[in-house]
PDB file of N, CA and C in Angstrom:
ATOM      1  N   UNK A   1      63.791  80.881 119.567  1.00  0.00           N
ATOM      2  CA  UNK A   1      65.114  80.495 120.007  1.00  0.00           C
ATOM      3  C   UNK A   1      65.641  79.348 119.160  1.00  0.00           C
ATOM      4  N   UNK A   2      67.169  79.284 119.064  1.00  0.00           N
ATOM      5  CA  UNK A   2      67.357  78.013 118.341  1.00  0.00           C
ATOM      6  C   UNK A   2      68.044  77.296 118.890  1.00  0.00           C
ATOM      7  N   UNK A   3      67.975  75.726 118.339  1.00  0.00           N
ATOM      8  CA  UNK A   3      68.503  74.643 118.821  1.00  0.00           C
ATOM      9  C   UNK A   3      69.114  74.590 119.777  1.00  0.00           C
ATOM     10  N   UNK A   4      69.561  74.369 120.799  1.00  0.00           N
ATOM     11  CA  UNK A   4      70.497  73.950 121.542  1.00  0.00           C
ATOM     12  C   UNK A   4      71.548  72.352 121.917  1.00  0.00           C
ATOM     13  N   UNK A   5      72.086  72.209 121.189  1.00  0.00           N
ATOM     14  CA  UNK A   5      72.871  70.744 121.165  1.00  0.00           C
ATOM     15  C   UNK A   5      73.793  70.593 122.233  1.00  0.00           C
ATOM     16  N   UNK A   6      73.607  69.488 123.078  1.00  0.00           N
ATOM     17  CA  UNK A   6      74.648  69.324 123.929  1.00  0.00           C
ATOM     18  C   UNK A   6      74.878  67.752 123.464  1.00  0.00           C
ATOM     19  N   UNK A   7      76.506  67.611 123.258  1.00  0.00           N
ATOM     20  CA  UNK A   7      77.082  66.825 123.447  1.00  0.00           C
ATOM     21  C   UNK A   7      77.567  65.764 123.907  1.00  0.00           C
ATOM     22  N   UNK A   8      77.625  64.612 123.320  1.00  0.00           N
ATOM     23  CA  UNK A   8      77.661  63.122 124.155  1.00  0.00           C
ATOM     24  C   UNK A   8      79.012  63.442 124.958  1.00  0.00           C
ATOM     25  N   UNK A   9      80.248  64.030 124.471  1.00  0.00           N
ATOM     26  CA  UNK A   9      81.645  64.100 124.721  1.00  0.00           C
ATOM     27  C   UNK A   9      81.743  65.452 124.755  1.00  0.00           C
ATOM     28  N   UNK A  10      83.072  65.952 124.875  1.00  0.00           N
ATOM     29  CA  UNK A  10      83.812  67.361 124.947  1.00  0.00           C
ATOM     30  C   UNK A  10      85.483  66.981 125.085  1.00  0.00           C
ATOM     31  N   UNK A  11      85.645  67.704 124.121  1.00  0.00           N
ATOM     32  CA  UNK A  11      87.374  67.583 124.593  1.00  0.00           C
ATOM     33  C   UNK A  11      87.925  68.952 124.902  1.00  0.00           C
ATOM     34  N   UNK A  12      89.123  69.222 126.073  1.00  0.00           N
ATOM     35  CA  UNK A  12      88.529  70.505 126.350  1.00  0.00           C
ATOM     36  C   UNK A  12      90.505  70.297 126.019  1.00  0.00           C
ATOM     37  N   UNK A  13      90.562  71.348 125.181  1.00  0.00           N
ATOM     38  CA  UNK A  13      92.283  71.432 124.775  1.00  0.00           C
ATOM     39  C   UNK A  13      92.790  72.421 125.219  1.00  0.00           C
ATOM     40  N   UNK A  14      94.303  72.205 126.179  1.00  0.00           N
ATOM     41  CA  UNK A  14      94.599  73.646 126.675  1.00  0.00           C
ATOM     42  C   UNK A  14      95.384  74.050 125.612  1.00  0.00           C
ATOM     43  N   UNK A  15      95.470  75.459 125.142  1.00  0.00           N
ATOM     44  CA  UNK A  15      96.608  76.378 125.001  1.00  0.00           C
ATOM     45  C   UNK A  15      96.877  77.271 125.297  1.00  0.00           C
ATOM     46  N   UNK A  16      96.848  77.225 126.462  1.00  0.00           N
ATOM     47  CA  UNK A  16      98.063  78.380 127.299  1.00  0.00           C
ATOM     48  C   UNK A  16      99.387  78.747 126.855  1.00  0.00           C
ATOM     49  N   UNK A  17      99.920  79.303 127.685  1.00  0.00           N
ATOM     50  CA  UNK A  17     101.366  79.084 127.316  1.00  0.00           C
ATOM     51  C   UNK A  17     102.256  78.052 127.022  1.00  0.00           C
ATOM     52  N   UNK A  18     102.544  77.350 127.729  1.00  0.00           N
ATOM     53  CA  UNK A  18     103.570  76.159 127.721  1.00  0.00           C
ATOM     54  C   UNK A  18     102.761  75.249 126.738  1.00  0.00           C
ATOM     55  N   UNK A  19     101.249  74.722 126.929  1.00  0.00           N
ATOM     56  CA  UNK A  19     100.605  73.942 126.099  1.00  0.00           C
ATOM     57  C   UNK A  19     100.760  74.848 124.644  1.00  0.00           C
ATOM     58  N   UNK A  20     100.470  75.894 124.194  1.00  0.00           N
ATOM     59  CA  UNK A  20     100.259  76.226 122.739  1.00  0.00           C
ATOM     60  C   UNK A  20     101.728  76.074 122.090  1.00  0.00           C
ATOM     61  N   UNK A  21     102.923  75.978 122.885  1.00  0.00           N
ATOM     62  CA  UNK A  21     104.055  76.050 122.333  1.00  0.00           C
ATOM     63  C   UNK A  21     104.191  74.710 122.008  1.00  0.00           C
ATOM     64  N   UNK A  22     103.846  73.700 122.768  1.00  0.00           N
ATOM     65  CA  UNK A  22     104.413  72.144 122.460  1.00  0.00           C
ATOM     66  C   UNK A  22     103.255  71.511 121.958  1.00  0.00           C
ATOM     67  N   UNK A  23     102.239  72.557 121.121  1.00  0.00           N
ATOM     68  CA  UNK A  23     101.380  71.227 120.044  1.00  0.00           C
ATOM     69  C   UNK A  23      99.798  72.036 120.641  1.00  0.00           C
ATOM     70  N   UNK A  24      99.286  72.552 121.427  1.00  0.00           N
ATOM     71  CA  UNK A  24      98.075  72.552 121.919  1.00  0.00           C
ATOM     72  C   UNK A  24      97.161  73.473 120.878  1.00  0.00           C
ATOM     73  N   UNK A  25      97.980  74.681 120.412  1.00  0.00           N
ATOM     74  CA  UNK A  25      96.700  75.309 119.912  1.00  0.00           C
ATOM     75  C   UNK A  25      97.154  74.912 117.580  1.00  0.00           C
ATOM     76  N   UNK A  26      98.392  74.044 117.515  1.00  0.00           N
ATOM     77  CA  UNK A  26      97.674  73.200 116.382  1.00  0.00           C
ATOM     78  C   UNK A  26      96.902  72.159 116.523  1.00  0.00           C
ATOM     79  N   UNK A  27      96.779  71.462 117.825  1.00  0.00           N
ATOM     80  CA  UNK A  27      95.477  70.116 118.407  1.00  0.00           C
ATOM     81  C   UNK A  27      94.158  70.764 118.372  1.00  0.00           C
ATOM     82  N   UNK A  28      94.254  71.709 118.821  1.00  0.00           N
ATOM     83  CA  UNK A  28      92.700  72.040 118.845  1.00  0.00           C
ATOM     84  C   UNK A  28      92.266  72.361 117.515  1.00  0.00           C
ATOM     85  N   UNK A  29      93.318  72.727 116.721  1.00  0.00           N
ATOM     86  CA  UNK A  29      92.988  73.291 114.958  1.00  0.00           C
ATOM     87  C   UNK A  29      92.314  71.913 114.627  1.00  0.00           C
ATOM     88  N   UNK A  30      93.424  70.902 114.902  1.00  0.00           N
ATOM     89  CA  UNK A  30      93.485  69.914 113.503  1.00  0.00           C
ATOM     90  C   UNK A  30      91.895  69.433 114.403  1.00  0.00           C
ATOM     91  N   UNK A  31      91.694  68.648 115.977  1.00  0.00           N
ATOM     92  CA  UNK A  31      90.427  68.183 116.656  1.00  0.00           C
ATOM     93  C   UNK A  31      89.441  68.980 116.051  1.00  0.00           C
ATOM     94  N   UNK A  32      89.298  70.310 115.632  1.00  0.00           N
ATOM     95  CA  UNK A  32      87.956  70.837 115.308  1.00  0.00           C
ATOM     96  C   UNK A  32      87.972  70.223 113.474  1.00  0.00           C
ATOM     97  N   UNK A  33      88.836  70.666 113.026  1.00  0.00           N
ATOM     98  CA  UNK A  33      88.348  69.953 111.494  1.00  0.00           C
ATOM     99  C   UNK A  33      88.072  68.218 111.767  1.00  0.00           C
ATOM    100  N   UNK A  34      88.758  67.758 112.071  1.00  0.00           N
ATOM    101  CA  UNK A  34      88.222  66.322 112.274  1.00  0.00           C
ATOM    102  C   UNK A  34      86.988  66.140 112.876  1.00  0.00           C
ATOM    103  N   UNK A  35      86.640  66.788 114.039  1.00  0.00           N
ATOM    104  CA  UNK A  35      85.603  66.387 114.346  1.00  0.00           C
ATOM    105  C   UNK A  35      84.138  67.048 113.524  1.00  0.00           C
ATOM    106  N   UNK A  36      84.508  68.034 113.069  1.00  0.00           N
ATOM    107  CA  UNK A  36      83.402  68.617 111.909  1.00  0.00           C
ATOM    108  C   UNK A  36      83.643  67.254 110.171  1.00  0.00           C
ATOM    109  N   UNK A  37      84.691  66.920 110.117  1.00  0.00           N
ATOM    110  CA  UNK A  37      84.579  65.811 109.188  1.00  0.00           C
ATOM    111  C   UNK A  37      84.126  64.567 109.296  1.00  0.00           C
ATOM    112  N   UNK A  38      84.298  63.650 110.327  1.00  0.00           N
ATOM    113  CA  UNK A  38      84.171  62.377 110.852  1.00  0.00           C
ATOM    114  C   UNK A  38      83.126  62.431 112.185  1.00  0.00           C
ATOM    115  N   UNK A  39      82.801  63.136 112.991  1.00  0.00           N
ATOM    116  CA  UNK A  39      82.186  63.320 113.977  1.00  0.00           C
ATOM    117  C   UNK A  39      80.855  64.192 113.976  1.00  0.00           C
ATOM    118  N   UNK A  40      80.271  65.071 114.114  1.00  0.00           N
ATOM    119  CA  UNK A  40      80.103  65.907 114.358  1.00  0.00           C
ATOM    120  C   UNK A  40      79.840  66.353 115.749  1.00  0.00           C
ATOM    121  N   UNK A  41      79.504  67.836 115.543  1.00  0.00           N
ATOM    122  CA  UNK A  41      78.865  68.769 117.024  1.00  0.00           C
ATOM    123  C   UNK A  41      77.886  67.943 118.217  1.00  0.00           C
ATOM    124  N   UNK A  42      76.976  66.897 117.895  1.00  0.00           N
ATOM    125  CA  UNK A  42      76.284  66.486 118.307  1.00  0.00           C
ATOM    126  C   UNK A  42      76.857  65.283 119.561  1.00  0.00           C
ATOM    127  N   UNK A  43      78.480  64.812 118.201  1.00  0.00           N
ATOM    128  CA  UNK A  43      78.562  63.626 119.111  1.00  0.00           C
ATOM    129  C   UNK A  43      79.973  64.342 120.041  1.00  0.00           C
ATOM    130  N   UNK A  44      80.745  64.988 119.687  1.00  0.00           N
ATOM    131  CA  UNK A  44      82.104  65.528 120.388  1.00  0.00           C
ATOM    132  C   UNK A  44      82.284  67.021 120.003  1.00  0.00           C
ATOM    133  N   UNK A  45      82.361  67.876 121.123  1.00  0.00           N
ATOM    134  CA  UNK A  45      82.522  68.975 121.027  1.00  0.00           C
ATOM    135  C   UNK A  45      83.803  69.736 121.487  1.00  0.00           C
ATOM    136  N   UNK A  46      84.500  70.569 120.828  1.00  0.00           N
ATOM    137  CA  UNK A  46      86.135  70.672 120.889  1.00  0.00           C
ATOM    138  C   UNK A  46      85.832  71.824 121.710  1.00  0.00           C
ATOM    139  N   UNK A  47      86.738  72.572 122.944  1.00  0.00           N
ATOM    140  CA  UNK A  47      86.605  73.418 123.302  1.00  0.00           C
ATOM    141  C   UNK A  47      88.238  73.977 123.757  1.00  0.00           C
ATOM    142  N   UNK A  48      88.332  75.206 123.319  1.00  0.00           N
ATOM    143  CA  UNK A  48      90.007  75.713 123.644  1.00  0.00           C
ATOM    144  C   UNK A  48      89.835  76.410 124.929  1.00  0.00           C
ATOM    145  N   UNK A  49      90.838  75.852 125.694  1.00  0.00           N
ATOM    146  CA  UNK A  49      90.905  76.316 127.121  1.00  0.00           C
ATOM    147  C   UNK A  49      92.296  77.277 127.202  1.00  0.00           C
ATOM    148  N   UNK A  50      92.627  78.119 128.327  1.00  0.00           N
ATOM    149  CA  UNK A  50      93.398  78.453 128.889  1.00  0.00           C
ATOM    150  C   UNK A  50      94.457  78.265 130.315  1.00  0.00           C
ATOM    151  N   UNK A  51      95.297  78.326 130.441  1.00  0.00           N
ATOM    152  CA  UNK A  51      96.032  77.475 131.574  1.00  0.00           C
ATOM    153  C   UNK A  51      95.335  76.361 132.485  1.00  0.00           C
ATOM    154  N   UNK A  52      95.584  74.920 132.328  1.00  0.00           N
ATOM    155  CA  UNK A  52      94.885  74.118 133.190  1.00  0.00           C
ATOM    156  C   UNK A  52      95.998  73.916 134.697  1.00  0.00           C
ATOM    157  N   UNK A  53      96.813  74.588 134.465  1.00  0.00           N
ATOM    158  CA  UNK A  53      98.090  74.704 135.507  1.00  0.00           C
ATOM    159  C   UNK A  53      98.527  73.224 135.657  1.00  0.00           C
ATOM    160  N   UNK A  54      98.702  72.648 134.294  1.00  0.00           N
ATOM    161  CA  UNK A  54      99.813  71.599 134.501  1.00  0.00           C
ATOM    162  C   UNK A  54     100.285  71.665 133.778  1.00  0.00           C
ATOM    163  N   UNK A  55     101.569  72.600 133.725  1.00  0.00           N
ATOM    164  CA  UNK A  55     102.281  72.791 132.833  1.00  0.00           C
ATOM    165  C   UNK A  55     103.654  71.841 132.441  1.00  0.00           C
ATOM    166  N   UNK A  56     104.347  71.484 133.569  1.00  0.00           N
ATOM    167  CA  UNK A  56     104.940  70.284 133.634  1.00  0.00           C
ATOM    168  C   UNK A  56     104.763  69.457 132.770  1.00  0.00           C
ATOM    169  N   UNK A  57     103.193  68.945 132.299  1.00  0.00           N
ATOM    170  CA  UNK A  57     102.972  67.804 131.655  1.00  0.00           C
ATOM    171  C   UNK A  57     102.419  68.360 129.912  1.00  0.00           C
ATOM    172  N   UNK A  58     102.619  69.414 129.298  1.00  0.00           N
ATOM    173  CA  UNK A  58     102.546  70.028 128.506  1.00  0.00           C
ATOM    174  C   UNK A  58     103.003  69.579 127.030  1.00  0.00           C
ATOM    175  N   UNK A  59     101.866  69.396 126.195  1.00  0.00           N
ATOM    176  CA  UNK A  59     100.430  69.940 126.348  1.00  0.00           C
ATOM    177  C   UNK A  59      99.570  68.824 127.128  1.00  0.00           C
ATOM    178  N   UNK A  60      98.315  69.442 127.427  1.00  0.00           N
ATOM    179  CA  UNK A  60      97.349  68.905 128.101  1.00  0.00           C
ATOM    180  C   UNK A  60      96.163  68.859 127.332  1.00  0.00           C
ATOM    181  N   UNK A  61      95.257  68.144 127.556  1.00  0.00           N
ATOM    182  CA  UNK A  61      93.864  67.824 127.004  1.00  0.00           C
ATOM    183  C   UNK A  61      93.100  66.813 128.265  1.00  0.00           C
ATOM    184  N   UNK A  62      91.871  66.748 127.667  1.00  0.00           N
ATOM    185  CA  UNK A  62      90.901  66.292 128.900  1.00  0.00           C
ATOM    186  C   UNK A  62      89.826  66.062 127.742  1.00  0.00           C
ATOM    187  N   UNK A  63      89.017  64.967 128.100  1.00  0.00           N
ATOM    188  CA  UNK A  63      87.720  63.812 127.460  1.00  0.00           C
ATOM    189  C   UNK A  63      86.792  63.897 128.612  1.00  0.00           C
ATOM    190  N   UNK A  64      85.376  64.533 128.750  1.00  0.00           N
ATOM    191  CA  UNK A  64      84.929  64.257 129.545  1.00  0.00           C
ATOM    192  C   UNK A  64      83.386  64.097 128.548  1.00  0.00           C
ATOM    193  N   UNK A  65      82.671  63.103 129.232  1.00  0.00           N
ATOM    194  CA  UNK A  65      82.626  62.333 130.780  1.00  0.00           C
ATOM    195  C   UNK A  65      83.886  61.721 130.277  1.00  0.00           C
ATOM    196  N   UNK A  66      83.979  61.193 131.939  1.00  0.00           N
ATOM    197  CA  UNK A  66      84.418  60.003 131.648  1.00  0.00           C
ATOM    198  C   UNK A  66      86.155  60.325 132.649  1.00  0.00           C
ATOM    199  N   UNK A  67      86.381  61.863 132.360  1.00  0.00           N
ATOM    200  CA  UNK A  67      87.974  62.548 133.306  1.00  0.00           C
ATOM    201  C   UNK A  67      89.243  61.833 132.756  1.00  0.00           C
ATOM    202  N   UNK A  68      88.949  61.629 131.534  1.00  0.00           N
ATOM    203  CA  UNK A  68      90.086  61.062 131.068  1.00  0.00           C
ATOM    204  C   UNK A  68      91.274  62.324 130.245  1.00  0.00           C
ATOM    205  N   UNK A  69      91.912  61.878 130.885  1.00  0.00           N
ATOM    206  CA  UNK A  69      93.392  63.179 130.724  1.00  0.00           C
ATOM    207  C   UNK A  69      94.797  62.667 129.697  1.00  0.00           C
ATOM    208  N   UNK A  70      95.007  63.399 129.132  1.00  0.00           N
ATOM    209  CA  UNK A  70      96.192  62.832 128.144  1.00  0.00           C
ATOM    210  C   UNK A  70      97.302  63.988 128.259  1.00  0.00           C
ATOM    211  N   UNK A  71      98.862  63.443 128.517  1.00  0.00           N
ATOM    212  CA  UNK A  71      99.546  64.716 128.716  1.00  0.00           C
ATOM    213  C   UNK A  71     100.248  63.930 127.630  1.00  0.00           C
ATOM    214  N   UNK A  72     101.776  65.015 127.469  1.00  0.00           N
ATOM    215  CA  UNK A  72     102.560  65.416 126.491  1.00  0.00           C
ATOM    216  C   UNK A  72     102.263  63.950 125.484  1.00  0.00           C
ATOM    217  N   UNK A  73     101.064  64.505 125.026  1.00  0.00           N
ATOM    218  CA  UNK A  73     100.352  63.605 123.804  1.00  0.00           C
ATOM    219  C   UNK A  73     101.373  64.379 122.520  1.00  0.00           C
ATOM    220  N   UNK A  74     100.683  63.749 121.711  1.00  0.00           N
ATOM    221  CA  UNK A  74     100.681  63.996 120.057  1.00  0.00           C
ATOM    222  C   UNK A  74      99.711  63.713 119.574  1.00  0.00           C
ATOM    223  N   UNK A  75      99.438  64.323 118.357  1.00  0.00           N
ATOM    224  CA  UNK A  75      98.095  64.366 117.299  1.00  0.00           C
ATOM    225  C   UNK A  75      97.238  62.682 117.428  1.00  0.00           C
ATOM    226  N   UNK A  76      98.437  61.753 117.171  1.00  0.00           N
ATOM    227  CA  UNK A  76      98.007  60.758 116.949  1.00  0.00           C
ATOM    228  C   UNK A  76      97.226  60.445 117.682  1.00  0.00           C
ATOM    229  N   UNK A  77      97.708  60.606 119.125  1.00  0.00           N
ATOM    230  CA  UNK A  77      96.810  59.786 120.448  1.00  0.00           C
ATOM    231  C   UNK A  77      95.750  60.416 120.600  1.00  0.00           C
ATOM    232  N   UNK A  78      95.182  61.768 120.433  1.00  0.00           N
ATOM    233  CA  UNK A  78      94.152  62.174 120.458  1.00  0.00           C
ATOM    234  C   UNK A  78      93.225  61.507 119.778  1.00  0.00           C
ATOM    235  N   UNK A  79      93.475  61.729 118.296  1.00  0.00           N
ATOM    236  CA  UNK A  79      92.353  61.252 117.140  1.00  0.00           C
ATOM    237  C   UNK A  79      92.139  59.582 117.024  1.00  0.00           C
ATOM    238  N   UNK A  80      93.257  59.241 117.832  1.00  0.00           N
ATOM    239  CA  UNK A  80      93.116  57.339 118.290  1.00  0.00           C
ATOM    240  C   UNK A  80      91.744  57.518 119.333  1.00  0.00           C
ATOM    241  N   UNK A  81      91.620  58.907 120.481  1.00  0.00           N
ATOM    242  CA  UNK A  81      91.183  58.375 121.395  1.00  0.00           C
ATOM    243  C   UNK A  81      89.665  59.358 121.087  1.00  0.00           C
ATOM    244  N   UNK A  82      89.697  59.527 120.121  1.00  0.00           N
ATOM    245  CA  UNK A  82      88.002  60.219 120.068  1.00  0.00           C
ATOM    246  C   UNK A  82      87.520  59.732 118.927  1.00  0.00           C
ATOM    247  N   UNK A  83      88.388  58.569 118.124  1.00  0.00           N
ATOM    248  CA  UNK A  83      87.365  57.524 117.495  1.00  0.00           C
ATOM    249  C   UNK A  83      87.282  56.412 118.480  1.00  0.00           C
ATOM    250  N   UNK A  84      87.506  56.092 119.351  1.00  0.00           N
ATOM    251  CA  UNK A  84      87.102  54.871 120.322  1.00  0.00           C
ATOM    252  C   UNK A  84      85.938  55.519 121.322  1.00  0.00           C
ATOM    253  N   UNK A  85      85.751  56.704 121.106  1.00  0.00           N
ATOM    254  CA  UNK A  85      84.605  57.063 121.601  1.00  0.00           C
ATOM    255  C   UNK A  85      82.864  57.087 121.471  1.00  0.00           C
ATOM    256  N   UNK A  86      83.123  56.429 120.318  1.00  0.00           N
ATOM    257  CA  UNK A  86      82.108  56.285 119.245  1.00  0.00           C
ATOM    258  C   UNK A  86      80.967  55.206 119.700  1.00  0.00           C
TER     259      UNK A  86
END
């Protein structure tokens, strides 16, 4: 069997509908190259989700541990908030 790595972090990115239209499924693009450049698998793991049903607050993302939630973000605030994770 091989390796199994679990992760200090996870960022779990929605793109659903409303989220992939206002930024979610280029966040999860650009979060996976960054975190394969500056991070790796070991320490933050990107995961693309489907409807978190808050669409209202669109796009959505989530940092866990920790239940920390970021709505109608931008690129910036993400990659601000998964190098302070370090």
């Amino acid at each position: 069997m091989g390796k199994f790595t679990i992760p200090d972090r996870v960022l779990y990115v929605c793109t659903g509908s409303k989220c992939g239209k206002r930024g979610g499924k280029d966040m999860y693009k650009l979060a996976k190259t960054y975190i394969k450049h500056y991070h790796g698998p070991e320490e933050i793991e990107v995961i693309e989700t489907e409807c978190t049903d808050r669409c209202k607050y669109a796009p959505i993302c989530s940092i866990q541990p920790g239940n920390t939630w970021l709505k109608e973000y931008n690129a910036k605030d993400v990659l601000k908030l998964m190098d302070l994770i370090e």
